[in-house]
N, C-alpha and C. Protein backbone atom coordinates (compact mmCIF):
# COMPACT_ATOMS: atom_id res chain seq x y z
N UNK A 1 66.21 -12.28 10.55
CA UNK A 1 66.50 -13.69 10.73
C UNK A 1 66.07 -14.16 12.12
N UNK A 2 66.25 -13.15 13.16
CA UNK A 2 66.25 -13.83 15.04
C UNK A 2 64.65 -13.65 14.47
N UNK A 3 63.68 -12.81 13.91
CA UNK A 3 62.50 -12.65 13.81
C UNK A 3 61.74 -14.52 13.38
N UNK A 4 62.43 -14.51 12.26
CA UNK A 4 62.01 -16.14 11.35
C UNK A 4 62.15 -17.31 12.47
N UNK A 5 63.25 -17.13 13.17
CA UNK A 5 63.71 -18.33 14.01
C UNK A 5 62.94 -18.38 15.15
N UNK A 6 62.87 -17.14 15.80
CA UNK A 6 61.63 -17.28 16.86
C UNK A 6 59.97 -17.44 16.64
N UNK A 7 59.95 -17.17 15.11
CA UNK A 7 58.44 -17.51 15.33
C UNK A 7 58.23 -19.13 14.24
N UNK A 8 59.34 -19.72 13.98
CA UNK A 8 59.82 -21.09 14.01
C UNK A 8 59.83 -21.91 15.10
N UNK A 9 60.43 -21.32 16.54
CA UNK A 9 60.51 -22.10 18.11
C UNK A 9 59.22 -22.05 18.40
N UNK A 10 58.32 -20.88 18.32
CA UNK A 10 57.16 -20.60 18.71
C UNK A 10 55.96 -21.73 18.09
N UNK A 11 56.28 -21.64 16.72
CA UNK A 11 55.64 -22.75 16.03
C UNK A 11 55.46 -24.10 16.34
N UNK A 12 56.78 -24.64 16.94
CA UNK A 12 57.45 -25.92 17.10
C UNK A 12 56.66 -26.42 18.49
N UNK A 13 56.84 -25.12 18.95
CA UNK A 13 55.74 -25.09 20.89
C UNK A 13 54.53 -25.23 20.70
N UNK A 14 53.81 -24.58 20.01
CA UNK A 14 52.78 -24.55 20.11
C UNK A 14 52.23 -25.67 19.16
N UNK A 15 53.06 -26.49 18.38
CA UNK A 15 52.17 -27.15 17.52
C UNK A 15 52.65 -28.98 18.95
N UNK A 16 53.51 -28.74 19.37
CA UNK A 16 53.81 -29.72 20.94
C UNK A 16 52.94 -29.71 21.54
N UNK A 17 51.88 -28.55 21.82
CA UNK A 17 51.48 -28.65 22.62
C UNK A 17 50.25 -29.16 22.44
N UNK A 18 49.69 -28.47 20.88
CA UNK A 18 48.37 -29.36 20.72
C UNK A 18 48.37 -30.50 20.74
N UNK A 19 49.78 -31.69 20.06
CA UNK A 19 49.81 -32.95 20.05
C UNK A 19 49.18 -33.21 21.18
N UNK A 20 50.16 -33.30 22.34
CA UNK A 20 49.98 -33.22 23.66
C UNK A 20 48.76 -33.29 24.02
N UNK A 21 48.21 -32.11 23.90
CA UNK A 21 46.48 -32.32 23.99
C UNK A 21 45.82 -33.16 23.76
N UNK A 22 45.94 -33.36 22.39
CA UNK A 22 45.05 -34.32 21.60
C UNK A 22 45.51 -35.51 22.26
N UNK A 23 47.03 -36.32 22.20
CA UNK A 23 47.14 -37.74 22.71
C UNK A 23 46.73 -37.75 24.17
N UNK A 24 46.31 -36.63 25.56
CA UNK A 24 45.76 -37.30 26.39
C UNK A 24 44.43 -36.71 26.50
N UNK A 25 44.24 -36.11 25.76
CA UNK A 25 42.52 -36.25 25.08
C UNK A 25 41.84 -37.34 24.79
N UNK A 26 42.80 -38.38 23.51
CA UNK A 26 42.36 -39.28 23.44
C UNK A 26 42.59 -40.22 23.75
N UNK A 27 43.81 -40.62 24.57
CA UNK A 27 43.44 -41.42 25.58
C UNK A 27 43.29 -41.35 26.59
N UNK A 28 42.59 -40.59 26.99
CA UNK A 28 42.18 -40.62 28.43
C UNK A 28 40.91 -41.87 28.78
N UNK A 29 41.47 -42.37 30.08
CA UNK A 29 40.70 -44.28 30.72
C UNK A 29 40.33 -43.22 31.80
N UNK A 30 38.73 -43.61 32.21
CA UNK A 30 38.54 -42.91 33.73
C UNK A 30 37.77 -44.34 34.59
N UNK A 31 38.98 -44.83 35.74
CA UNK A 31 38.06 -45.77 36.10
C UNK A 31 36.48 -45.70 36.41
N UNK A 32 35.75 -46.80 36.09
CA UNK A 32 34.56 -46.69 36.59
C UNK A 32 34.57 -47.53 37.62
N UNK A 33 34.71 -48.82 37.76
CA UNK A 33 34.80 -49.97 38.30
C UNK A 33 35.85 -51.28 38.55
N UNK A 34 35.64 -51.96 39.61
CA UNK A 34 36.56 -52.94 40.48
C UNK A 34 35.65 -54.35 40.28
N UNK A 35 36.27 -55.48 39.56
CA UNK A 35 35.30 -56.62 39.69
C UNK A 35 36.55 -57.65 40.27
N UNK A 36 35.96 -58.30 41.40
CA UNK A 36 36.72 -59.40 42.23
C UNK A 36 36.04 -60.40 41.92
N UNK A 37 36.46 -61.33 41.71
CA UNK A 37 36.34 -63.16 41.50
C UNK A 37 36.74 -63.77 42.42
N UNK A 38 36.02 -64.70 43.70
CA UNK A 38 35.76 -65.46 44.43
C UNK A 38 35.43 -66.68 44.07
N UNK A 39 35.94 -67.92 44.70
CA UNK A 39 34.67 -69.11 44.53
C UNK A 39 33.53 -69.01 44.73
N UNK A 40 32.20 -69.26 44.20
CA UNK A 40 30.96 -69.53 44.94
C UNK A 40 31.15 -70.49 45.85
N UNK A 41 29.72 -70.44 46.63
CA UNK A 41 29.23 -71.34 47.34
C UNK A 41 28.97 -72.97 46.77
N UNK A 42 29.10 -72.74 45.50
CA UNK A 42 28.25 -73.86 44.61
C UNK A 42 29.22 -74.03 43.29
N UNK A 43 29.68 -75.60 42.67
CA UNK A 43 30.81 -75.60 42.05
C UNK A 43 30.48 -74.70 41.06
N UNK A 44 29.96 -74.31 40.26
CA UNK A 44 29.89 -73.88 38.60
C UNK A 44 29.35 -71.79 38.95
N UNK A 45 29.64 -71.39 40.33
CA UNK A 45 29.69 -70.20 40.59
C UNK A 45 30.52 -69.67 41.51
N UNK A 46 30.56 -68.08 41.11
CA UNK A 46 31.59 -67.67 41.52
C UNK A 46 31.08 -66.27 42.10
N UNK A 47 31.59 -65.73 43.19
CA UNK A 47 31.27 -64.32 44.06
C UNK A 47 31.91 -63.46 43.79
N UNK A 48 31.23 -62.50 42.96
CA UNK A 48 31.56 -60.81 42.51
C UNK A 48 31.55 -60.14 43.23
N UNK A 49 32.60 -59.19 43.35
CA UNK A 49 32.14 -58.42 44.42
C UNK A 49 32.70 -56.87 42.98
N UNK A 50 31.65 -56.11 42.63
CA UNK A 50 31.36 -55.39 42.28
C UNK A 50 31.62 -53.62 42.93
N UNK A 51 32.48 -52.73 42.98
CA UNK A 51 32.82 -51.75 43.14
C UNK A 51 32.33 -50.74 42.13
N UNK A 52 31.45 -50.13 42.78
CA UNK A 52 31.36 -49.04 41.18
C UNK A 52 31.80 -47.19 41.95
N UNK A 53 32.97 -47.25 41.16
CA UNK A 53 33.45 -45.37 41.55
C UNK A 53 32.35 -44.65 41.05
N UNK A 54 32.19 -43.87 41.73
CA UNK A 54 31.44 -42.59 41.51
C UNK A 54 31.70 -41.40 41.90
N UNK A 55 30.69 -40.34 41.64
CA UNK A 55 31.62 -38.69 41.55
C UNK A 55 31.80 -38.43 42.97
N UNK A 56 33.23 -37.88 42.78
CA UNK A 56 33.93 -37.01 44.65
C UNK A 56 34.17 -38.38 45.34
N UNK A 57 34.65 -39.44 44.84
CA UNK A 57 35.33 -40.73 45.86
C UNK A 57 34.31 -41.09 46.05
N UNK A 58 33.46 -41.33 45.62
CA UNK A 58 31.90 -42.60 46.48
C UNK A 58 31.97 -43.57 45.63
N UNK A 59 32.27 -44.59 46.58
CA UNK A 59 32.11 -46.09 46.03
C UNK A 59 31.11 -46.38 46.23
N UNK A 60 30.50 -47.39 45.39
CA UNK A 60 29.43 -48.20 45.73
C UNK A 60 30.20 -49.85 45.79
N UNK A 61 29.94 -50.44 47.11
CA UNK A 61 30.11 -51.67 46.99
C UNK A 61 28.62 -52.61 46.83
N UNK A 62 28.90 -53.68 45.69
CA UNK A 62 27.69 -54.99 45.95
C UNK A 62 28.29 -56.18 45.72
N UNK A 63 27.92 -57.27 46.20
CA UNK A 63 28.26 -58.72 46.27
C UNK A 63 27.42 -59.19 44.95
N UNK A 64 27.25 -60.29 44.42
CA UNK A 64 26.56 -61.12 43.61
C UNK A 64 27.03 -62.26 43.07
N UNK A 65 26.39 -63.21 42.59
CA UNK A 65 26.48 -64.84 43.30
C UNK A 65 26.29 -65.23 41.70
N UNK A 66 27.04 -65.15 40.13
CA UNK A 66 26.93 -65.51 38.99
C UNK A 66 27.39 -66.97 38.61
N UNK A 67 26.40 -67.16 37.92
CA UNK A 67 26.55 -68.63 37.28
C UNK A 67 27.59 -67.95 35.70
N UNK A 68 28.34 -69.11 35.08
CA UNK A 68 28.90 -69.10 33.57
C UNK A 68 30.61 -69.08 34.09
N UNK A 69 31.34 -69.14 32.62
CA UNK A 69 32.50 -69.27 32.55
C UNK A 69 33.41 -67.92 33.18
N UNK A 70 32.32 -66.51 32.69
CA UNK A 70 32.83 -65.06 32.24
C UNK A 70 32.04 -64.37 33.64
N UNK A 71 32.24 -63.22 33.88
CA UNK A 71 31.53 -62.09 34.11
C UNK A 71 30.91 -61.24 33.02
N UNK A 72 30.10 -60.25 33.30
CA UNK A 72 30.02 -59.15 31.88
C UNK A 72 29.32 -58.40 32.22
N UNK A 73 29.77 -56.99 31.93
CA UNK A 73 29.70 -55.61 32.81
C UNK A 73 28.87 -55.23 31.58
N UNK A 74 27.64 -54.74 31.50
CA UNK A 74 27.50 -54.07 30.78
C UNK A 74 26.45 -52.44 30.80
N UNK A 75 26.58 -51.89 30.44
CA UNK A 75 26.67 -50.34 30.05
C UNK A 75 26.12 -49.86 28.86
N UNK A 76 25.79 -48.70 29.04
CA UNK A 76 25.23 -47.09 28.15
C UNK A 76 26.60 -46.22 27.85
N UNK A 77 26.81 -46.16 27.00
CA UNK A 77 28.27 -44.75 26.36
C UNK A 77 27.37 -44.30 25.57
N UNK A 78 27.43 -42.28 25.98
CA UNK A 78 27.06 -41.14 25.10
C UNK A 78 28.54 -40.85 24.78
N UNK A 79 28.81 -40.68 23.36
CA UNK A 79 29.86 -40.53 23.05
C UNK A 79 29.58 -39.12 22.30
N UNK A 80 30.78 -38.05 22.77
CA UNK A 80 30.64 -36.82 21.78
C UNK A 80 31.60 -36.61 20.81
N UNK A 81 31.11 -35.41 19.92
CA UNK A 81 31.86 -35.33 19.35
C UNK A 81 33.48 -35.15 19.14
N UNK A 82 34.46 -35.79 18.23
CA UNK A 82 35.77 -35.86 18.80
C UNK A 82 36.08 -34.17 19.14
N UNK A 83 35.57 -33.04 18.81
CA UNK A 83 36.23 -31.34 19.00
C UNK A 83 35.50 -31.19 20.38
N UNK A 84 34.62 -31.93 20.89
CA UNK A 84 34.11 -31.70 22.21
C UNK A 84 34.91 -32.29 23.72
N UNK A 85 35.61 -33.96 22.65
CA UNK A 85 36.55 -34.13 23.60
C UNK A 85 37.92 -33.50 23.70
N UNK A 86 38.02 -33.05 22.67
CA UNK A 86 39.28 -32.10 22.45
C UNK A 86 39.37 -30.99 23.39
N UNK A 87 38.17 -30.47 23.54
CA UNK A 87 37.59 -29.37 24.92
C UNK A 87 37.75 -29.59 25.94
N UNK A 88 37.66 -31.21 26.15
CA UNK A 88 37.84 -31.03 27.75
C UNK A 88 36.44 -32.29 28.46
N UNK A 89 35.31 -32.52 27.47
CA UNK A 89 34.54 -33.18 27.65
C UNK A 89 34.51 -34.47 27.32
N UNK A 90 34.57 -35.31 28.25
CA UNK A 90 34.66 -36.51 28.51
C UNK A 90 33.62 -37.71 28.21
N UNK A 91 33.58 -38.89 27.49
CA UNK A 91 32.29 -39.66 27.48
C UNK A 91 31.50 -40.17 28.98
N UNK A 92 30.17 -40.07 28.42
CA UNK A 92 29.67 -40.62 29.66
C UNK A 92 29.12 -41.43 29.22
N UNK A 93 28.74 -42.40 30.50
CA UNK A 93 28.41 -43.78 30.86
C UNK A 93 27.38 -43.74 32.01
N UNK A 94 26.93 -44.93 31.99
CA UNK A 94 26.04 -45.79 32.86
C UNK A 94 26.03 -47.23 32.77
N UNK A 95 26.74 -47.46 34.38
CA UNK A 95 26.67 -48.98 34.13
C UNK A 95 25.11 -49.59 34.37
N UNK A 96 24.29 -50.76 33.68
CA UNK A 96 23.64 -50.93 34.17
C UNK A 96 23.01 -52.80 34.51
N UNK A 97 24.27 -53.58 33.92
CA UNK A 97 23.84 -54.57 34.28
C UNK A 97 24.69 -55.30 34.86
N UNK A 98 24.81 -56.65 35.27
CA UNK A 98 26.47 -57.34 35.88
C UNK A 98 25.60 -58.87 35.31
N UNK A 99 26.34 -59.77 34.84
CA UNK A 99 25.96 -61.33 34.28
C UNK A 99 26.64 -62.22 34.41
N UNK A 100 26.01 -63.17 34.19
CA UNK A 100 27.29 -64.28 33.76
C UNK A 100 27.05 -64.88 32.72
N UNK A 101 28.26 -65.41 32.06
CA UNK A 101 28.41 -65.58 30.74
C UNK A 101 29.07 -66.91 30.23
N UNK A 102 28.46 -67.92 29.69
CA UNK A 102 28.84 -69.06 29.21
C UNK A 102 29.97 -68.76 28.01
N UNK A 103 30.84 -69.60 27.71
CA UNK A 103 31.75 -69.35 26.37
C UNK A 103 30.89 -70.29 25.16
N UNK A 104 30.16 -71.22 25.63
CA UNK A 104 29.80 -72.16 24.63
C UNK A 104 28.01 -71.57 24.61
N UNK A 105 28.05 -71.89 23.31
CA UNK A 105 26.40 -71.23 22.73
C UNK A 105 25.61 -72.01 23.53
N UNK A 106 26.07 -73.77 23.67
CA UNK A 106 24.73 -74.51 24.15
C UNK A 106 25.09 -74.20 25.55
N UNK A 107 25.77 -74.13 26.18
CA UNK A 107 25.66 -74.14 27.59
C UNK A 107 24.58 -72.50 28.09
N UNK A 108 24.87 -71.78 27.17
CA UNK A 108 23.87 -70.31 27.23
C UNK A 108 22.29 -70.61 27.29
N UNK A 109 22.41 -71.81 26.11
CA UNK A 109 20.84 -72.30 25.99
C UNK A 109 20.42 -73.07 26.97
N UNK A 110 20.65 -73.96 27.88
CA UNK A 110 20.82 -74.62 28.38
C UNK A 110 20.93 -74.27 29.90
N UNK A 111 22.09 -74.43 30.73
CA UNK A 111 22.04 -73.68 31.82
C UNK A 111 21.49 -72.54 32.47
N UNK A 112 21.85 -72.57 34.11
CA UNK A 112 21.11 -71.31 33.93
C UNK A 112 21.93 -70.28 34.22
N UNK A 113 21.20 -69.25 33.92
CA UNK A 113 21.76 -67.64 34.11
C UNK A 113 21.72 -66.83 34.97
N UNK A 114 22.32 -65.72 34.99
CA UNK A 114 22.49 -65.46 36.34
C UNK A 114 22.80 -63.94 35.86
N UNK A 115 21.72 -62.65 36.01
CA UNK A 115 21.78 -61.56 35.98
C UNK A 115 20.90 -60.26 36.88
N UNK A 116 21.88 -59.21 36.78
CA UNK A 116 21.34 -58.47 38.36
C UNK A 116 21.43 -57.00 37.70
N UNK A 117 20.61 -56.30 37.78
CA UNK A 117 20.30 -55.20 37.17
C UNK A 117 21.21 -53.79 38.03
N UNK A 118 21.97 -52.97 37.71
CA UNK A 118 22.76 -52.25 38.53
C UNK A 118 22.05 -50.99 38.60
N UNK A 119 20.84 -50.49 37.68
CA UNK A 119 20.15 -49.26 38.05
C UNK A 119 18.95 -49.58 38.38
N UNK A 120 17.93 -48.47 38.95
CA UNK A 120 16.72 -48.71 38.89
C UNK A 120 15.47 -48.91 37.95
N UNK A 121 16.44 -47.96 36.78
CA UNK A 121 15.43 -47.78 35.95
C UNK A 121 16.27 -47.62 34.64
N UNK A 122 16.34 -49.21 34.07
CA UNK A 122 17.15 -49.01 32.79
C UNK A 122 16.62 -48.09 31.50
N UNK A 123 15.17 -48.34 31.56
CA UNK A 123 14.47 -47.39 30.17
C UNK A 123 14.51 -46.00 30.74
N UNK A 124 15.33 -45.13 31.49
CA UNK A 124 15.48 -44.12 31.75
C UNK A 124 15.34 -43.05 30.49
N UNK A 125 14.42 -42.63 30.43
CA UNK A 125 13.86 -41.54 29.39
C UNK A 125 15.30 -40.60 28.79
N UNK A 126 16.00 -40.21 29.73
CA UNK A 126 17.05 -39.69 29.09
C UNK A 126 17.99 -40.04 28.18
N UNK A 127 17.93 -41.33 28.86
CA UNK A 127 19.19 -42.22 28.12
C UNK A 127 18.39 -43.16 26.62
N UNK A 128 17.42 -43.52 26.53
CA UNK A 128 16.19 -43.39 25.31
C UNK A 128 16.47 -42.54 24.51
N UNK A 129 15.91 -41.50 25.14
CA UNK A 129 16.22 -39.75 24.24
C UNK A 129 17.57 -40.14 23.06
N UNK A 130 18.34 -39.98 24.15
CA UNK A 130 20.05 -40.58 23.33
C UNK A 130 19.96 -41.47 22.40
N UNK A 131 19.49 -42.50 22.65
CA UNK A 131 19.30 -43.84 22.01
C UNK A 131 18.52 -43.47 20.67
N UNK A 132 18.15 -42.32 20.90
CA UNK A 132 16.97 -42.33 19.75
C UNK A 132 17.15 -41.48 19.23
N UNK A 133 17.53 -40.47 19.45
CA UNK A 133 17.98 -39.49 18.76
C UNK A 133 19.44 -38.68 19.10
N UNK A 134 20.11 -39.20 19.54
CA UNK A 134 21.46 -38.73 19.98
C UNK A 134 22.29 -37.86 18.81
N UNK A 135 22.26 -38.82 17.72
CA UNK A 135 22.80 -38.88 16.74
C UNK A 135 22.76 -37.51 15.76
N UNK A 136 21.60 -36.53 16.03
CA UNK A 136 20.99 -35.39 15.49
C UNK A 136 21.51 -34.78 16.50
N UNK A 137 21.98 -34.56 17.65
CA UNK A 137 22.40 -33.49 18.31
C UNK A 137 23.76 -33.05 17.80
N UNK A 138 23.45 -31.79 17.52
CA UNK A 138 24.95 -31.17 17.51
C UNK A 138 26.15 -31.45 17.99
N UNK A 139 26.47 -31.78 19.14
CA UNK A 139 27.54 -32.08 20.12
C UNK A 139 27.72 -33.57 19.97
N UNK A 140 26.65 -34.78 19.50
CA UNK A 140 26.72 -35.92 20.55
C UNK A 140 27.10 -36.71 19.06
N UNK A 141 27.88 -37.59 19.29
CA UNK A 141 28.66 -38.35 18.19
C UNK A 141 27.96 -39.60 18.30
N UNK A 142 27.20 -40.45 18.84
CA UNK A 142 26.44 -41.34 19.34
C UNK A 142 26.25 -42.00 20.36
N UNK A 143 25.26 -42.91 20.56
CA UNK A 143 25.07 -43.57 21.95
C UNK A 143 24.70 -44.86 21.65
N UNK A 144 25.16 -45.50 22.32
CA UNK A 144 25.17 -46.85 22.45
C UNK A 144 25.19 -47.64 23.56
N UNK A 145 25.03 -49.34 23.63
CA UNK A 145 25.60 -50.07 24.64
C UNK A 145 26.43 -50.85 24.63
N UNK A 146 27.25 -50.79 25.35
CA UNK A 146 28.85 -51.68 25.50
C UNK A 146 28.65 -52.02 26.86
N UNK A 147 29.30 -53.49 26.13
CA UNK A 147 29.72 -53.99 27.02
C UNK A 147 31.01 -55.10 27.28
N UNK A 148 31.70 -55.28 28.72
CA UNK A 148 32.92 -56.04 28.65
C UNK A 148 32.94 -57.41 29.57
N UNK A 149 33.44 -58.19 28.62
CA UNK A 149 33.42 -59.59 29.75
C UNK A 149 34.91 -60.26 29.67
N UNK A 150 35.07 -61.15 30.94
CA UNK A 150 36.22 -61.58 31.09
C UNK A 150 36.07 -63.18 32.10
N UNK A 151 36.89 -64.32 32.05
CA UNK A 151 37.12 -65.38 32.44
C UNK A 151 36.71 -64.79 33.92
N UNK A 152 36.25 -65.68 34.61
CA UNK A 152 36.00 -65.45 36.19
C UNK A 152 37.15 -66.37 36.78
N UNK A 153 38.41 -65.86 36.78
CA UNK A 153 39.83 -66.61 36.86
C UNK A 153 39.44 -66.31 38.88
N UNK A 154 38.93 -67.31 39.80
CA UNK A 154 39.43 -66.59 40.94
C UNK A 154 40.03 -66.04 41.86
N UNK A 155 40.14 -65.20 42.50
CA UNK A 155 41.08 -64.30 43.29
C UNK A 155 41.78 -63.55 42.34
N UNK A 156 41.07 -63.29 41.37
CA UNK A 156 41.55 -62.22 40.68
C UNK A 156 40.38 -60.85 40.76
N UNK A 157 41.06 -59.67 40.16
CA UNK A 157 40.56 -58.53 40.45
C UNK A 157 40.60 -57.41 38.89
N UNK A 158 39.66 -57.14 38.90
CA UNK A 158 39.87 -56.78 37.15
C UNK A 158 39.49 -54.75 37.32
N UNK A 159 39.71 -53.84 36.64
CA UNK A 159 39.41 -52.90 36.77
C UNK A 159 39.01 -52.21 35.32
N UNK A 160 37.56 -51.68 35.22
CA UNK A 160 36.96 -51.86 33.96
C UNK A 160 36.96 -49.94 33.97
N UNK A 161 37.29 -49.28 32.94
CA UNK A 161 37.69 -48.40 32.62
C UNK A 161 36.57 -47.36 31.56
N UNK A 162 36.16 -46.33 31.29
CA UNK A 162 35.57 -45.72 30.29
C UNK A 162 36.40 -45.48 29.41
N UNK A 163 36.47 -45.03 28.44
CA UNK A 163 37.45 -44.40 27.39
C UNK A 163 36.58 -43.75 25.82
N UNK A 164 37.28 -42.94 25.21
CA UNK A 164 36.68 -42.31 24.29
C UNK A 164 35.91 -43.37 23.46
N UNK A 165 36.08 -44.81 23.64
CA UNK A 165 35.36 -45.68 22.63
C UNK A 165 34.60 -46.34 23.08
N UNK A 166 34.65 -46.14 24.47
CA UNK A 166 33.47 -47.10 25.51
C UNK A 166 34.35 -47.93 26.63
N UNK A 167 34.03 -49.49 27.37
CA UNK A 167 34.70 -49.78 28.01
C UNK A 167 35.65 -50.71 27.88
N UNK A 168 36.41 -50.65 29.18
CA UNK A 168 37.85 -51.21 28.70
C UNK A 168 38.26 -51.90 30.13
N UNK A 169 38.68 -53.21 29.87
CA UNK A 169 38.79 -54.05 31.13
C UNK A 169 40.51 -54.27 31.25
N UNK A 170 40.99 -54.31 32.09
CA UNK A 170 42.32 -54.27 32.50
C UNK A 170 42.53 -55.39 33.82
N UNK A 171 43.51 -56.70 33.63
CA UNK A 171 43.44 -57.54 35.18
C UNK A 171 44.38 -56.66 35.80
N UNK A 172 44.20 -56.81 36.74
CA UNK A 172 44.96 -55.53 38.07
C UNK A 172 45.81 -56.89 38.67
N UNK A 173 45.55 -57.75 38.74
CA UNK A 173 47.14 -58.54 39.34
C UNK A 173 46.67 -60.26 39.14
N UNK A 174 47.77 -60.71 39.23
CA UNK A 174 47.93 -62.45 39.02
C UNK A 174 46.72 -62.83 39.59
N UNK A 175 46.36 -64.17 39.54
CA UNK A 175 45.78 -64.90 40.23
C UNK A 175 46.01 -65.42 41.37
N UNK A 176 45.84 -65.16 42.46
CA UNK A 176 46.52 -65.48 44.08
C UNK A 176 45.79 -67.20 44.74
N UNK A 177 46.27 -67.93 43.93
CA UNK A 177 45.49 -69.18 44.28
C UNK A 177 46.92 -69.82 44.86
């Protein structure tokens, strides 16, 4: 009987623990980025100031000067397979553009735009590769581009996140007007 019951507790542990696993497996958010909203210089724009984390604490700071209602971060996600994130392996990303974004169709057609490229080299052969054949690799669950936009509310501060499904924008505090 103490035999049945302990490998019952044992059961009970170990099947805790995979939960465990799995729920911060899958949700695990790894910041990527910090977007601040300023007034522009000019009524119908507003000053980004753009933070992008990178590996071992290196920030990258840039300024930029967007026309539209929104911001909009947008990005590359290689997404793997869900037993790969179960392992321990995490999606990756590349941010590669920053915009601005009208809410109304005609004002898109119409006004102007306002976009700033965040890599050097967006057709990066690797990230192609992915694009094109990702989907046949053993490991890689697909690749795609996502992307996230949000009201350019100013003096606000937004913090845009990776996650197993791509990105994820979060406001980090009130509006301080």
């Amino acid at each position: 009987m103490l035999i049945l019951l302990l490998t019952a507790v044992f059961g009970m542990i170990l099947f805790a623990g995979f939960f465990f696993r799995a729920y911060q497996t899958f949700t695990y958010e790894e910041p990527v980025a910090k977007i601040t909203v300023e007034p522009g210089d000019e009524p119908e724009t507003n000053k980004i100031t753009l933070v992008q984390f990178g590996p071992e604490e290196k920030e990258i700071v840039r300024q930029f000067r967007l026309s539209g209602d929104q911001w909009m971060l947008e990005g590359d996600i290689l997404k793997w397979n869900n037993w790969m994130n179960f392992l321990g392996l995490h999606t990756r990303y590349r941010l590669t553009r920053l915009r601005g974004r009208y809410t109304e169709i005609e004002d898109e057609k119409v006004l102007p735009s306002t976009i700033y490229p965040l890599v050097e080299n967006e057709d990066h052969p690797l990230w192609r590769y992915f694009y094109r054949h990702g989907f046949k690799l053993p490991l890689v669950s697909t690749a795609y581009g996502n992307a996230v936009f949000q009201y350019s509310d100013k003096g606000t501060s937004y913090l845009v996140y990776v996650g197993t499904s791509g990105f994820i924008v979060r406001k980090q505090n009130e509006t301080l007007q």
